[in-house]
PDB file of N, CA and C in Angstrom:
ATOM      1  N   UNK A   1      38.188 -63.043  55.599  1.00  0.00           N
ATOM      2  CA  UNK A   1      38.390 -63.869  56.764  1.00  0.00           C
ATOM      3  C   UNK A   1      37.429 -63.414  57.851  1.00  0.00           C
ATOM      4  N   UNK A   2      37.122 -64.423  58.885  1.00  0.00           N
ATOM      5  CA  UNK A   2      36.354 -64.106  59.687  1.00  0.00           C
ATOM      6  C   UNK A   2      36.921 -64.138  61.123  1.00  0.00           C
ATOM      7  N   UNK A   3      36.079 -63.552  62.508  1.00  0.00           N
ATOM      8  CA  UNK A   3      36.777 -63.545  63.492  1.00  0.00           C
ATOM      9  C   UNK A   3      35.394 -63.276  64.364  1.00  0.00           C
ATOM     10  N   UNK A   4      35.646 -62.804  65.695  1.00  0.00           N
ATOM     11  CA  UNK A   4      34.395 -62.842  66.957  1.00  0.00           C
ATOM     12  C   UNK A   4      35.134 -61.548  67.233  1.00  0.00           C
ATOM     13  N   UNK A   5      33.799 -61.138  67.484  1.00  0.00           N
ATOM     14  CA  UNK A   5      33.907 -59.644  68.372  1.00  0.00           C
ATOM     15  C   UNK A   5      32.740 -59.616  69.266  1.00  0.00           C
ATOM     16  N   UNK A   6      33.641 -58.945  70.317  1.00  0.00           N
ATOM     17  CA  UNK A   6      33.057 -59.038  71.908  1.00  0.00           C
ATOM     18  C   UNK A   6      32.828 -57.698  71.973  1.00  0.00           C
ATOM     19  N   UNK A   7      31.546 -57.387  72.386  1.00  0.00           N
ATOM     20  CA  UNK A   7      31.269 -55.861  72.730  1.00  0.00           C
ATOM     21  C   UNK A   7      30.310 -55.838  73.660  1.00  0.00           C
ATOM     22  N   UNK A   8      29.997 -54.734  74.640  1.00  0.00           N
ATOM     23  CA  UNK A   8      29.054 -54.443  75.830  1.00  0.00           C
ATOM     24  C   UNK A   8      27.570 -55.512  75.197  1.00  0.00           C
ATOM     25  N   UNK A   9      27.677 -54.835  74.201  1.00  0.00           N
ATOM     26  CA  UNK A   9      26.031 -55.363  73.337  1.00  0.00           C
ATOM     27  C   UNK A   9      25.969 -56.354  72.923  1.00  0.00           C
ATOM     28  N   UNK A  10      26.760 -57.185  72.216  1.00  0.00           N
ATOM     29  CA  UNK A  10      26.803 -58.594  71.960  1.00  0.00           C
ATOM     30  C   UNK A  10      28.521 -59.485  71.136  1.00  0.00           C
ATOM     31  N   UNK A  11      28.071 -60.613  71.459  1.00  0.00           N
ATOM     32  CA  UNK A  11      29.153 -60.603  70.896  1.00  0.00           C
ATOM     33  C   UNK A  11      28.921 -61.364  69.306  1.00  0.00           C
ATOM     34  N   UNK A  12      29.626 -61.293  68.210  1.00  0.00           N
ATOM     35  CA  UNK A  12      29.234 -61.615  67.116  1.00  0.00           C
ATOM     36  C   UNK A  12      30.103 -61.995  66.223  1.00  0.00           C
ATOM     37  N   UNK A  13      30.020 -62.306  65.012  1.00  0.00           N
ATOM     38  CA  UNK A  13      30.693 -62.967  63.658  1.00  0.00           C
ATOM     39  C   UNK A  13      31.080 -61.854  63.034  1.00  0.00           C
ATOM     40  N   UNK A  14      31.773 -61.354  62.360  1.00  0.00           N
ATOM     41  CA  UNK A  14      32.823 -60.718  61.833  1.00  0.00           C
ATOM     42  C   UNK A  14      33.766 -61.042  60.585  1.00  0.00           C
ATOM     43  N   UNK A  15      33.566 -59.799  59.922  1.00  0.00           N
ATOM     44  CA  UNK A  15      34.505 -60.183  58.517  1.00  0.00           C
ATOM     45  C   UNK A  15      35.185 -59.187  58.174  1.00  0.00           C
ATOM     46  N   UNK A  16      36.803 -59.016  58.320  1.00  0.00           N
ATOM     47  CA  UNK A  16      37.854 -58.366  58.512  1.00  0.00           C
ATOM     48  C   UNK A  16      37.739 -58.209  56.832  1.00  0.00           C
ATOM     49  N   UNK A  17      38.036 -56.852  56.659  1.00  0.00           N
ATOM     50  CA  UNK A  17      38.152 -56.497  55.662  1.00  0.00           C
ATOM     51  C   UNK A  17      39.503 -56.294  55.063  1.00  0.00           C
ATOM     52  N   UNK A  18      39.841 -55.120  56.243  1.00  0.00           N
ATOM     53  CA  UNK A  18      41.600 -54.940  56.074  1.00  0.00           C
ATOM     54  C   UNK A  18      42.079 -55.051  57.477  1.00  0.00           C
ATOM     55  N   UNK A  19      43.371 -55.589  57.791  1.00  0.00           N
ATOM     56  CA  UNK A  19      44.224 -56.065  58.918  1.00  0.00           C
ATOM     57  C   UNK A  19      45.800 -55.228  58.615  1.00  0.00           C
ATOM     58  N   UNK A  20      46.014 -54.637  59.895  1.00  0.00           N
ATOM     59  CA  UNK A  20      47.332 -54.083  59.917  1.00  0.00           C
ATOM     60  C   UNK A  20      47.680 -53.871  61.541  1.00  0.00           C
ATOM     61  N   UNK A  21      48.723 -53.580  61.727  1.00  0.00           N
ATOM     62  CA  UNK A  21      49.477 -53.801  63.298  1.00  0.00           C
ATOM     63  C   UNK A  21      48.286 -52.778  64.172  1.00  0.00           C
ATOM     64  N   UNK A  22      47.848 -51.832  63.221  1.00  0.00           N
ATOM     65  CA  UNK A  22      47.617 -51.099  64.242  1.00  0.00           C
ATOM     66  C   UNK A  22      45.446 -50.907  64.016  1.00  0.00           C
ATOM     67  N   UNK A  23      45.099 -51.402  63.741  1.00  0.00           N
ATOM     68  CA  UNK A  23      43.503 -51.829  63.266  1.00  0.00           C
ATOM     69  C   UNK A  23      43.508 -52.044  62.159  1.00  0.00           C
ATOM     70  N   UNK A  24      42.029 -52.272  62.337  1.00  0.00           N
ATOM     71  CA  UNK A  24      41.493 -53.532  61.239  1.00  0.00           C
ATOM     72  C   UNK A  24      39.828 -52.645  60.662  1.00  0.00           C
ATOM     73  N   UNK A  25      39.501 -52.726  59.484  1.00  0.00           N
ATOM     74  CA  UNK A  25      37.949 -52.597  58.606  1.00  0.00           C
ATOM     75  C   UNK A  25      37.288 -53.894  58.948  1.00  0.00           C
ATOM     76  N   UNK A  26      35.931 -53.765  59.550  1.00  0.00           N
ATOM     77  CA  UNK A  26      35.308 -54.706  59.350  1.00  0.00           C
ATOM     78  C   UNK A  26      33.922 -54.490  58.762  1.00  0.00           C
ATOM     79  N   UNK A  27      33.199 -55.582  58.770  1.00  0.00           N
ATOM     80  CA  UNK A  27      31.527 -55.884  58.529  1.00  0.00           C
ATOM     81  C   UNK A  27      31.113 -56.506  59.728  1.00  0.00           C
ATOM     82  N   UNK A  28      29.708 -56.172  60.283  1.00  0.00           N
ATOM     83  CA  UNK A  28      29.348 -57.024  61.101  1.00  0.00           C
ATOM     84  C   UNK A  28      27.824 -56.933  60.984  1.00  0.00           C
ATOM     85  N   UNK A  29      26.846 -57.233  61.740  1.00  0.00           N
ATOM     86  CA  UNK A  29      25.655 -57.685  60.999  1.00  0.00           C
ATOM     87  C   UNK A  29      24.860 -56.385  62.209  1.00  0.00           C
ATOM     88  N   UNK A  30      25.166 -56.719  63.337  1.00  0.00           N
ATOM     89  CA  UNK A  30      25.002 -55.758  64.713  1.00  0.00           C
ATOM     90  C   UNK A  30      25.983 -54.647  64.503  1.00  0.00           C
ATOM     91  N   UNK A  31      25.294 -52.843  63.958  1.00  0.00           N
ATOM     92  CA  UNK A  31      25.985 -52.085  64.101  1.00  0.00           C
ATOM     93  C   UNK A  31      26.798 -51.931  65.454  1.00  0.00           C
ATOM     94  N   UNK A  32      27.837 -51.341  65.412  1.00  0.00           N
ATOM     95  CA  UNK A  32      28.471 -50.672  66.440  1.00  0.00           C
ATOM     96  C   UNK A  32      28.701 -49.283  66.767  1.00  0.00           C
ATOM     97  N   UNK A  33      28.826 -48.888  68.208  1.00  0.00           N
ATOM     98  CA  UNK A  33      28.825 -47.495  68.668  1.00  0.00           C
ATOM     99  C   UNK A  33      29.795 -47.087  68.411  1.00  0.00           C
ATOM    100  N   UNK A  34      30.540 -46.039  67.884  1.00  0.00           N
ATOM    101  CA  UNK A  34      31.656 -45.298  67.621  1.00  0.00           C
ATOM    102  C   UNK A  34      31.624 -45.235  69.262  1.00  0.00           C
ATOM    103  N   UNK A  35      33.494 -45.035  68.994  1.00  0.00           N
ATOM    104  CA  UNK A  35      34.346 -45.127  70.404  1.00  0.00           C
ATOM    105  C   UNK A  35      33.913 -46.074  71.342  1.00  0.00           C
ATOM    106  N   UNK A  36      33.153 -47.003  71.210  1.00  0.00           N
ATOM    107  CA  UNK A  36      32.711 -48.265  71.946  1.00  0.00           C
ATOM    108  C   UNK A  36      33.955 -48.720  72.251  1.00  0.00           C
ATOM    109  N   UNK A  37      34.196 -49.948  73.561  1.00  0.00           N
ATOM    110  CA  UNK A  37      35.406 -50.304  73.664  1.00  0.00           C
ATOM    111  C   UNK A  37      35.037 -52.119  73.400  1.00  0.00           C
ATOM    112  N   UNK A  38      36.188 -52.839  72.457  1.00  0.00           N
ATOM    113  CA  UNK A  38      35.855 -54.287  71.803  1.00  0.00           C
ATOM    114  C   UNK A  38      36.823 -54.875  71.839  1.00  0.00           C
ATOM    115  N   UNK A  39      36.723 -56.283  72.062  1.00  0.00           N
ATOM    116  CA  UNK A  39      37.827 -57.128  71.705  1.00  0.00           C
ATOM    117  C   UNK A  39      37.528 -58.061  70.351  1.00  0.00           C
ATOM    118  N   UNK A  40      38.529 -58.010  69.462  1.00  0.00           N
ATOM    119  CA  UNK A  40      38.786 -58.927  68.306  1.00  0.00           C
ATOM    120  C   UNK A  40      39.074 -60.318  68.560  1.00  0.00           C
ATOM    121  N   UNK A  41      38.680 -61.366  68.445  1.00  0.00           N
ATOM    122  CA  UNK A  41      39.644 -62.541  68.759  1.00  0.00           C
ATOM    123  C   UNK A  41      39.479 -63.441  67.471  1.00  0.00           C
ATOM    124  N   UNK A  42      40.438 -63.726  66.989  1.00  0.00           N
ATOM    125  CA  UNK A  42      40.903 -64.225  66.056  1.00  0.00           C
ATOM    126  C   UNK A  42      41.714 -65.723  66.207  1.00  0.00           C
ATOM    127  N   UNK A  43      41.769 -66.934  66.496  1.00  0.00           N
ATOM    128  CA  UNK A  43      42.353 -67.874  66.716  1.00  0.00           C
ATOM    129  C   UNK A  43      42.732 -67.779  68.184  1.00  0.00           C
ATOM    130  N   UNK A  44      44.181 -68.114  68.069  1.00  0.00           N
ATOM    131  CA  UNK A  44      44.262 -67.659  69.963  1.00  0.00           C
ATOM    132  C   UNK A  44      45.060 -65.850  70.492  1.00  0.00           C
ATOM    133  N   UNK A  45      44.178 -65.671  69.599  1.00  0.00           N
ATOM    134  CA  UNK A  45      44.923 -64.051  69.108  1.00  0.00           C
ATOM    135  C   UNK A  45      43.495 -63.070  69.781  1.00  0.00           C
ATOM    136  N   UNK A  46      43.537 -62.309  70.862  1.00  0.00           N
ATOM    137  CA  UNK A  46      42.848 -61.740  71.454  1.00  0.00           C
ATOM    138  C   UNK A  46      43.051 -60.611  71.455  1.00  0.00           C
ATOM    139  N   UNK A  47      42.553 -58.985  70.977  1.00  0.00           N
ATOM    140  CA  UNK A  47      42.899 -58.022  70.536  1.00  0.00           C
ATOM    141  C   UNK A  47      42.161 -56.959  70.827  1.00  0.00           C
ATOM    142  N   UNK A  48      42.608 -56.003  71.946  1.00  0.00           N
ATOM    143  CA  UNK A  48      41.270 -54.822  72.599  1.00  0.00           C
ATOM    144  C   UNK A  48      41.433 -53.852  71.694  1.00  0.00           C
ATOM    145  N   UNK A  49      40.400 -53.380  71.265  1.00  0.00           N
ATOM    146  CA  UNK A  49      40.681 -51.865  70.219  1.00  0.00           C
ATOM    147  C   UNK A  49      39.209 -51.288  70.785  1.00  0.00           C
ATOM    148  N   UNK A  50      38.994 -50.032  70.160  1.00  0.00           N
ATOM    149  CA  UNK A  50      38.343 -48.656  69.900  1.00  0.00           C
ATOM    150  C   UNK A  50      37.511 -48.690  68.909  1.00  0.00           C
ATOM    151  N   UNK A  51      36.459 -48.598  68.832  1.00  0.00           N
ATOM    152  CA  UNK A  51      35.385 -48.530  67.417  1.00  0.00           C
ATOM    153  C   UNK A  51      35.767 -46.697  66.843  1.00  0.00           C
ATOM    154  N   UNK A  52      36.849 -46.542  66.095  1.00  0.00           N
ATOM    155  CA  UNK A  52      37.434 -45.322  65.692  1.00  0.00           C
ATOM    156  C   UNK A  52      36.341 -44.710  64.700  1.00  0.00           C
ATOM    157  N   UNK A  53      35.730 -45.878  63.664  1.00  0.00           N
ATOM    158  CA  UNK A  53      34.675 -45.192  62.918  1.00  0.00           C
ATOM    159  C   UNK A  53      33.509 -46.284  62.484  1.00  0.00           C
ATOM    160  N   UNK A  54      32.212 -45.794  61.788  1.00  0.00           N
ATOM    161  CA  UNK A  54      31.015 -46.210  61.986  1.00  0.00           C
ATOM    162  C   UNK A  54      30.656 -46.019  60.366  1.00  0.00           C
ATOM    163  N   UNK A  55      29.643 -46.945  59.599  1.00  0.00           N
ATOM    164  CA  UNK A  55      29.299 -46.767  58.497  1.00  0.00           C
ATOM    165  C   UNK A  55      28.629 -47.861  57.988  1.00  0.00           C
ATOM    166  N   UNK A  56      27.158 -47.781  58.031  1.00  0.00           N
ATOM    167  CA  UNK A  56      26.583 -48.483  58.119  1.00  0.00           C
ATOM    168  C   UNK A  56      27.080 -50.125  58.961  1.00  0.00           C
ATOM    169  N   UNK A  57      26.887 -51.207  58.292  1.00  0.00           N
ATOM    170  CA  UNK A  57      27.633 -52.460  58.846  1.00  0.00           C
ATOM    171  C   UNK A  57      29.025 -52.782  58.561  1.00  0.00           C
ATOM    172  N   UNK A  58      29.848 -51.184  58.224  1.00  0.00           N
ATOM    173  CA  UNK A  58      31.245 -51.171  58.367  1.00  0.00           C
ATOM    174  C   UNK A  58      31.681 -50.722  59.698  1.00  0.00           C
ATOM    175  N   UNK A  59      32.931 -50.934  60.086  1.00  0.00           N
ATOM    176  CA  UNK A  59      33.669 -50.291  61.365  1.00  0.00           C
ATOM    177  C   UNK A  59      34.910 -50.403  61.301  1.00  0.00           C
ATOM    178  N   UNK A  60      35.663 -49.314  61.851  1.00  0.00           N
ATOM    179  CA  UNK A  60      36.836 -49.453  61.652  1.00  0.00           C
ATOM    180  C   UNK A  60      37.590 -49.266  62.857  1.00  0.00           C
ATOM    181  N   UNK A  61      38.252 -50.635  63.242  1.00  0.00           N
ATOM    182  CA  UNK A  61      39.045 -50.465  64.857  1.00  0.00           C
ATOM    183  C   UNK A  61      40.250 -50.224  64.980  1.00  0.00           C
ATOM    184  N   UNK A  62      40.636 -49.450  66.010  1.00  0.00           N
ATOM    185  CA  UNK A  62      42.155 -48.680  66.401  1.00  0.00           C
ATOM    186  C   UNK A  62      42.104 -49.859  67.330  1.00  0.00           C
ATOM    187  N   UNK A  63      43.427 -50.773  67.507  1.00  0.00           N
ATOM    188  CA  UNK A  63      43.813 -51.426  68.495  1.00  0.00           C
ATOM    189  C   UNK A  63      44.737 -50.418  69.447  1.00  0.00           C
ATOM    190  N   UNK A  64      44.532 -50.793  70.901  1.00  0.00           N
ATOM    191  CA  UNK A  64      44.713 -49.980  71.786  1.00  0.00           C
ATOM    192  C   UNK A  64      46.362 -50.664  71.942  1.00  0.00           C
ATOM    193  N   UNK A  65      47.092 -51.832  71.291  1.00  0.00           N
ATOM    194  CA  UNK A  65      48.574 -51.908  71.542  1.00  0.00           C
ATOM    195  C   UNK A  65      48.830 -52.718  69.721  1.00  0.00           C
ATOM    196  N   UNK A  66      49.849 -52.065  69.611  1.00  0.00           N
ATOM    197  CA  UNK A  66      50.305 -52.651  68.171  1.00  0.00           C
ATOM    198  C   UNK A  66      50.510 -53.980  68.070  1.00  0.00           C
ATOM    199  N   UNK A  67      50.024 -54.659  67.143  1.00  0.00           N
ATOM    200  CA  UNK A  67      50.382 -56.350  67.135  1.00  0.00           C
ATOM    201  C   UNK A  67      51.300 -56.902  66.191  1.00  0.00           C
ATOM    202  N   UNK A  68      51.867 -57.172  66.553  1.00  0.00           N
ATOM    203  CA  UNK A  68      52.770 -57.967  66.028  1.00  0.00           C
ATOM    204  C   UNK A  68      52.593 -58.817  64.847  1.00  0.00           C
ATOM    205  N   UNK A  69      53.074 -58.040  63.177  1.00  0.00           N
ATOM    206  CA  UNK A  69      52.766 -59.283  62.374  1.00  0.00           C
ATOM    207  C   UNK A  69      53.114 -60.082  62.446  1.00  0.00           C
ATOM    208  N   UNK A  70      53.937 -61.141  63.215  1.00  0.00           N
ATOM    209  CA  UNK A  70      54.314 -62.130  63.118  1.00  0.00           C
ATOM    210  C   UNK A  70      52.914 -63.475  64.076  1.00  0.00           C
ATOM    211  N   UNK A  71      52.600 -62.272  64.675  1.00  0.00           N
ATOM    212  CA  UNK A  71      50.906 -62.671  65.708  1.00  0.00           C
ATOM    213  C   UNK A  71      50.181 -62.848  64.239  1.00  0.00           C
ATOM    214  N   UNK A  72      49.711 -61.833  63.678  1.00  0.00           N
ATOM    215  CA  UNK A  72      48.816 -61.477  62.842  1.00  0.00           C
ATOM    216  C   UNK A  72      48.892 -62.972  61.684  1.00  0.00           C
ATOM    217  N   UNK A  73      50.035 -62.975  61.380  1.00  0.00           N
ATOM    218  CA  UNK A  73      50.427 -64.342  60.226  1.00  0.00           C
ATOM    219  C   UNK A  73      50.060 -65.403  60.838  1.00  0.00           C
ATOM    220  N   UNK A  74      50.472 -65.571  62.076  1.00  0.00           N
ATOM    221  CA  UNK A  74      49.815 -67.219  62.907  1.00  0.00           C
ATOM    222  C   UNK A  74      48.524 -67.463  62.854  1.00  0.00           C
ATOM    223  N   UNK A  75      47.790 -66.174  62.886  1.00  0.00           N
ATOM    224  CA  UNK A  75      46.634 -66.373  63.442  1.00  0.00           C
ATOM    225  C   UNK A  75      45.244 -66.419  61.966  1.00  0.00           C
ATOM    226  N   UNK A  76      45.953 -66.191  60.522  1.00  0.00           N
ATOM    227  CA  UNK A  76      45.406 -66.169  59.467  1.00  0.00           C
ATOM    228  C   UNK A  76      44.682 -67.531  59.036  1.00  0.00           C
ATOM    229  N   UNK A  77      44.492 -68.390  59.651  1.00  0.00           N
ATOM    230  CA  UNK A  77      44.546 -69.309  59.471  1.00  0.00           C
ATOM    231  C   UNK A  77      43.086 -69.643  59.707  1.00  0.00           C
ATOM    232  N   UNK A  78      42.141 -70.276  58.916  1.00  0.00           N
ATOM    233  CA  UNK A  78      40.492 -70.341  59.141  1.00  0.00           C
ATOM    234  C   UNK A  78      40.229 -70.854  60.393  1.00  0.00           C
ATOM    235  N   UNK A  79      39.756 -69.810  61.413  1.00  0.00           N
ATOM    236  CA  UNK A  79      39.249 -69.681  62.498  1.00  0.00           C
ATOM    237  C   UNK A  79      37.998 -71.013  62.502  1.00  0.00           C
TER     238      UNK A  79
END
C-alpha cells in the first residue's frame, strides 16, 4: 500500500511495508535522515512519527502517539 510523507526535505510517495499502532517499515525513493521528524498521511489519517531507523530506501517510523486500529482499518483503503 501506498501513502505521502511530509518531511523538512520533501514531501513524497511511499510504500508501507509493515503497519502497527505504534510505526510503520517503509520504502521511499528520497532517503531519509534518522531521527528526522515526519508526517505519514494516509487517507484522512494524518500521523507524526520519528525516522527511528535508516537503510538504504528503507525506514522505519516510531509514531509519536499510538493509533488506533480501528483508524488504521478505515484508512486501508487505496489512497
Amino acid at each position: 500500500m501506498t501513502a505521502t510523507l511530509v518531511s523538512v526535505e520533501c514531501v513524497q510517495k511511499v510504500r508501507i511495508r509493515d503497519l502497527n499502532s505504534g510505526g510503520a517499515g517503509i520504502l521511499c525513493e528520497t532517503p531519509l535522515k534518522l531521527g528526522a521528524d515526519v508526517v505519514l498521511k494516509r487517507g484522512d489519517l494524518f500521523i507524526a512519527a520519528r525516522v527511528a531507523w535508516v537503510d538504504g530506501k528503507g525506514a522505519g517510523l516510531e509514531f509519536y502517539r499510538a493509533v488506533d486500529v480501528t483508524e488504521l482499518a478505515g484508512n486501508l483503503l487505496p489512497a
